[in-house]
Protein backbone atom coordinates (compact mmCIF):
# COMPACT_ATOMS: atom_id res chain seq x y z
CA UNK A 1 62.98 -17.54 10.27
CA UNK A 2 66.49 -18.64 10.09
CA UNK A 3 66.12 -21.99 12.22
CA UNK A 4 67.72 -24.91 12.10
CA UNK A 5 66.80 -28.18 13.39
CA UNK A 6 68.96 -30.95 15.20
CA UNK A 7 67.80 -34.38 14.26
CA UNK A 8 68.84 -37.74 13.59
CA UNK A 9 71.07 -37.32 10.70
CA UNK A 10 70.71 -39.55 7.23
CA UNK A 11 73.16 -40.56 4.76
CA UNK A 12 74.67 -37.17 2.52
CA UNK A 13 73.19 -34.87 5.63
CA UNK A 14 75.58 -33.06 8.38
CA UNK A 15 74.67 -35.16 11.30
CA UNK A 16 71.89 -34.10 13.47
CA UNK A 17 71.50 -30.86 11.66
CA UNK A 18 68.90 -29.97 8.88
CA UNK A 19 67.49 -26.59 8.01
CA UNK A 20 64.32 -26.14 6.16
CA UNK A 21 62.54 -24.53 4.01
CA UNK A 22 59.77 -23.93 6.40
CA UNK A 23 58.87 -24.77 9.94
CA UNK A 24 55.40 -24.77 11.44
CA UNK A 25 54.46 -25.67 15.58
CA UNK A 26 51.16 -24.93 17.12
CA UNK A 27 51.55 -20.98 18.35
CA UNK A 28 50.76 -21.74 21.87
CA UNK A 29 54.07 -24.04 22.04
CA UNK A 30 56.26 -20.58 21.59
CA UNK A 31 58.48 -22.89 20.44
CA UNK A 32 60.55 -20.08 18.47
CA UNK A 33 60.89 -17.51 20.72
CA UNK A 34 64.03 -17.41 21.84
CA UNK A 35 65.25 -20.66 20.92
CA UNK A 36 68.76 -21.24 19.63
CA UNK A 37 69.95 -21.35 16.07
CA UNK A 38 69.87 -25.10 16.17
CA UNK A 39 66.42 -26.25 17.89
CA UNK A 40 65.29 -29.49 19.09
CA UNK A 41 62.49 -30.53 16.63
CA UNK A 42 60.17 -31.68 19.60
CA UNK A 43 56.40 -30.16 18.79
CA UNK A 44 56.63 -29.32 15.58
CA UNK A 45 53.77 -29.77 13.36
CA UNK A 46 55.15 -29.44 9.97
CA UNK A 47 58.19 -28.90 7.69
CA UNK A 48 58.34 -27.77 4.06
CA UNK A 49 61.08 -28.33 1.05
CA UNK A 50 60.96 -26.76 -2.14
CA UNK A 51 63.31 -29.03 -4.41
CA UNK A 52 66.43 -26.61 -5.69
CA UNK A 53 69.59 -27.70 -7.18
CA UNK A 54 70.27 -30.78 -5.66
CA UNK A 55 65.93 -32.07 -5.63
CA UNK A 56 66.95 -35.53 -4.04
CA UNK A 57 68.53 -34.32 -1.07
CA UNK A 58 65.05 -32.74 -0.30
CA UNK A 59 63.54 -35.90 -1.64
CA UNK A 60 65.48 -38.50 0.54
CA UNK A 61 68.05 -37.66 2.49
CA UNK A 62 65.54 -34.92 4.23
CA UNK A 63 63.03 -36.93 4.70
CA UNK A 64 65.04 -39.89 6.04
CA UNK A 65 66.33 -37.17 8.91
CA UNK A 66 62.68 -35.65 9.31
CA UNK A 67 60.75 -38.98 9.68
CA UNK A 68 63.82 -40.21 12.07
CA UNK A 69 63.36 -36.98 14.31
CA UNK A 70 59.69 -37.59 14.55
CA UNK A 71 58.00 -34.62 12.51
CA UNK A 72 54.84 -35.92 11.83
CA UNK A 73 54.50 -34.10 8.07
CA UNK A 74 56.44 -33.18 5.58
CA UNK A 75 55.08 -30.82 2.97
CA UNK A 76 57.80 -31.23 -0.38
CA UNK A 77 57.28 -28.86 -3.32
CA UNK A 78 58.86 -30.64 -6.24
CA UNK A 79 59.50 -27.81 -8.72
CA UNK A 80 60.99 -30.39 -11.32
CA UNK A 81 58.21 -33.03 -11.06
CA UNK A 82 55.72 -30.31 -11.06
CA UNK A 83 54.06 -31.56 -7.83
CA UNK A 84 53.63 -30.94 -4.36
CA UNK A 85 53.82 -34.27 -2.19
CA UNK A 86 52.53 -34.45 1.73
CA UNK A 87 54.43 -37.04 3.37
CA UNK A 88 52.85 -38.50 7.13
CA UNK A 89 52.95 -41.22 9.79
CA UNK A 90 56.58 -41.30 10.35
CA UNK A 91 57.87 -44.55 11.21
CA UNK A 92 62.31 -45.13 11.99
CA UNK A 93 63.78 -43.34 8.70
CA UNK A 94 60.73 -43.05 6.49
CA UNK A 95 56.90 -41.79 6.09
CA UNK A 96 54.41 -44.59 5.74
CA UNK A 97 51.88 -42.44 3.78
CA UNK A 98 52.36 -40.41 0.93
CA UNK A 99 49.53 -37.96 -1.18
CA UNK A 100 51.00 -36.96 -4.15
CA UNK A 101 49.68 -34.18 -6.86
CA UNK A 102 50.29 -31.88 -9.75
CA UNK A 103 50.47 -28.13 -9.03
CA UNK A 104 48.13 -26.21 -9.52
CA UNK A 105 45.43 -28.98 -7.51
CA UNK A 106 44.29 -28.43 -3.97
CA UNK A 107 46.03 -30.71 -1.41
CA UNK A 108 44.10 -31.85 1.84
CA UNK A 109 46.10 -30.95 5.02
CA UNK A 110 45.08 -33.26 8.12
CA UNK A 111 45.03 -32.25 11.63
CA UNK A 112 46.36 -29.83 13.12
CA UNK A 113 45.93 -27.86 9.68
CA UNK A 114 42.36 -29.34 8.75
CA UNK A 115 42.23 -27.85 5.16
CA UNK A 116 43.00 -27.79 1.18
CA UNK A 117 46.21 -26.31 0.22
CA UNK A 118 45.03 -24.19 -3.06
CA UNK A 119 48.44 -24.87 -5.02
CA UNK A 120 47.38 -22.77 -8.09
CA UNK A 121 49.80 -19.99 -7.37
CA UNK A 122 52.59 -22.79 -7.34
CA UNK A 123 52.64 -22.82 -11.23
């Protein structure tokens, strides 16, 4: 789904705008249908990155703007580190826990998601 989000912006990111990789909100918010190219991030449950040409933007600036709009997980697939990191409890402009590991090992989601990631076909 081509969706943007408006957040807080971060230093190197277009204020208040972000797009990424993947969204995910609880179904029974609707929070997609028909919502504007640029949505509020209110309600949802979970973004996703997967690191391209320019990996630290996805690794910092990203996450500055996703933990300062609130989104309570951030799911970043680091192609170049070979690892898929799950970053929670935002707090101001960063995520006070962090569960890193290699591809290719299962990752533990938390609520509202309440199971292992099976990252083998990441490799």
């Amino acid at each position: 789904m081509d969706k943007g989000l408006r957040l807080r912006g971060a230093d190197g990111s277009p204020e208040d705008h972000v797009i990424p990789d993947g969204t995910l909100a609880p179904a029974e918010l609707r929070l997609f249908r028909g919502a504007d190219p640029w949505m509020p991030g209110e309600g949802i449950a979970l973004v996703i990155e997967v690191t391209g040409t320019k990996p630290e933007t996805d690794r910092k600036t990203k996450a500055r703007c996703y933990a300062r709009g609130g989104i309570p997980l951030y799911l970043l697939i680091d192609r170049e580190a070979s690892a898929i990191t799950l970053l929670g409890d935002p707090a101001r402009d960063e995520y006070r826990e962090r569960r890193t590991r290699p591809l290719g090992k299962p990752l533990s989601l938390p609520a509202p998601f309440s199971f292992d990631l099976d990252t083998a076909d990441f490799l």
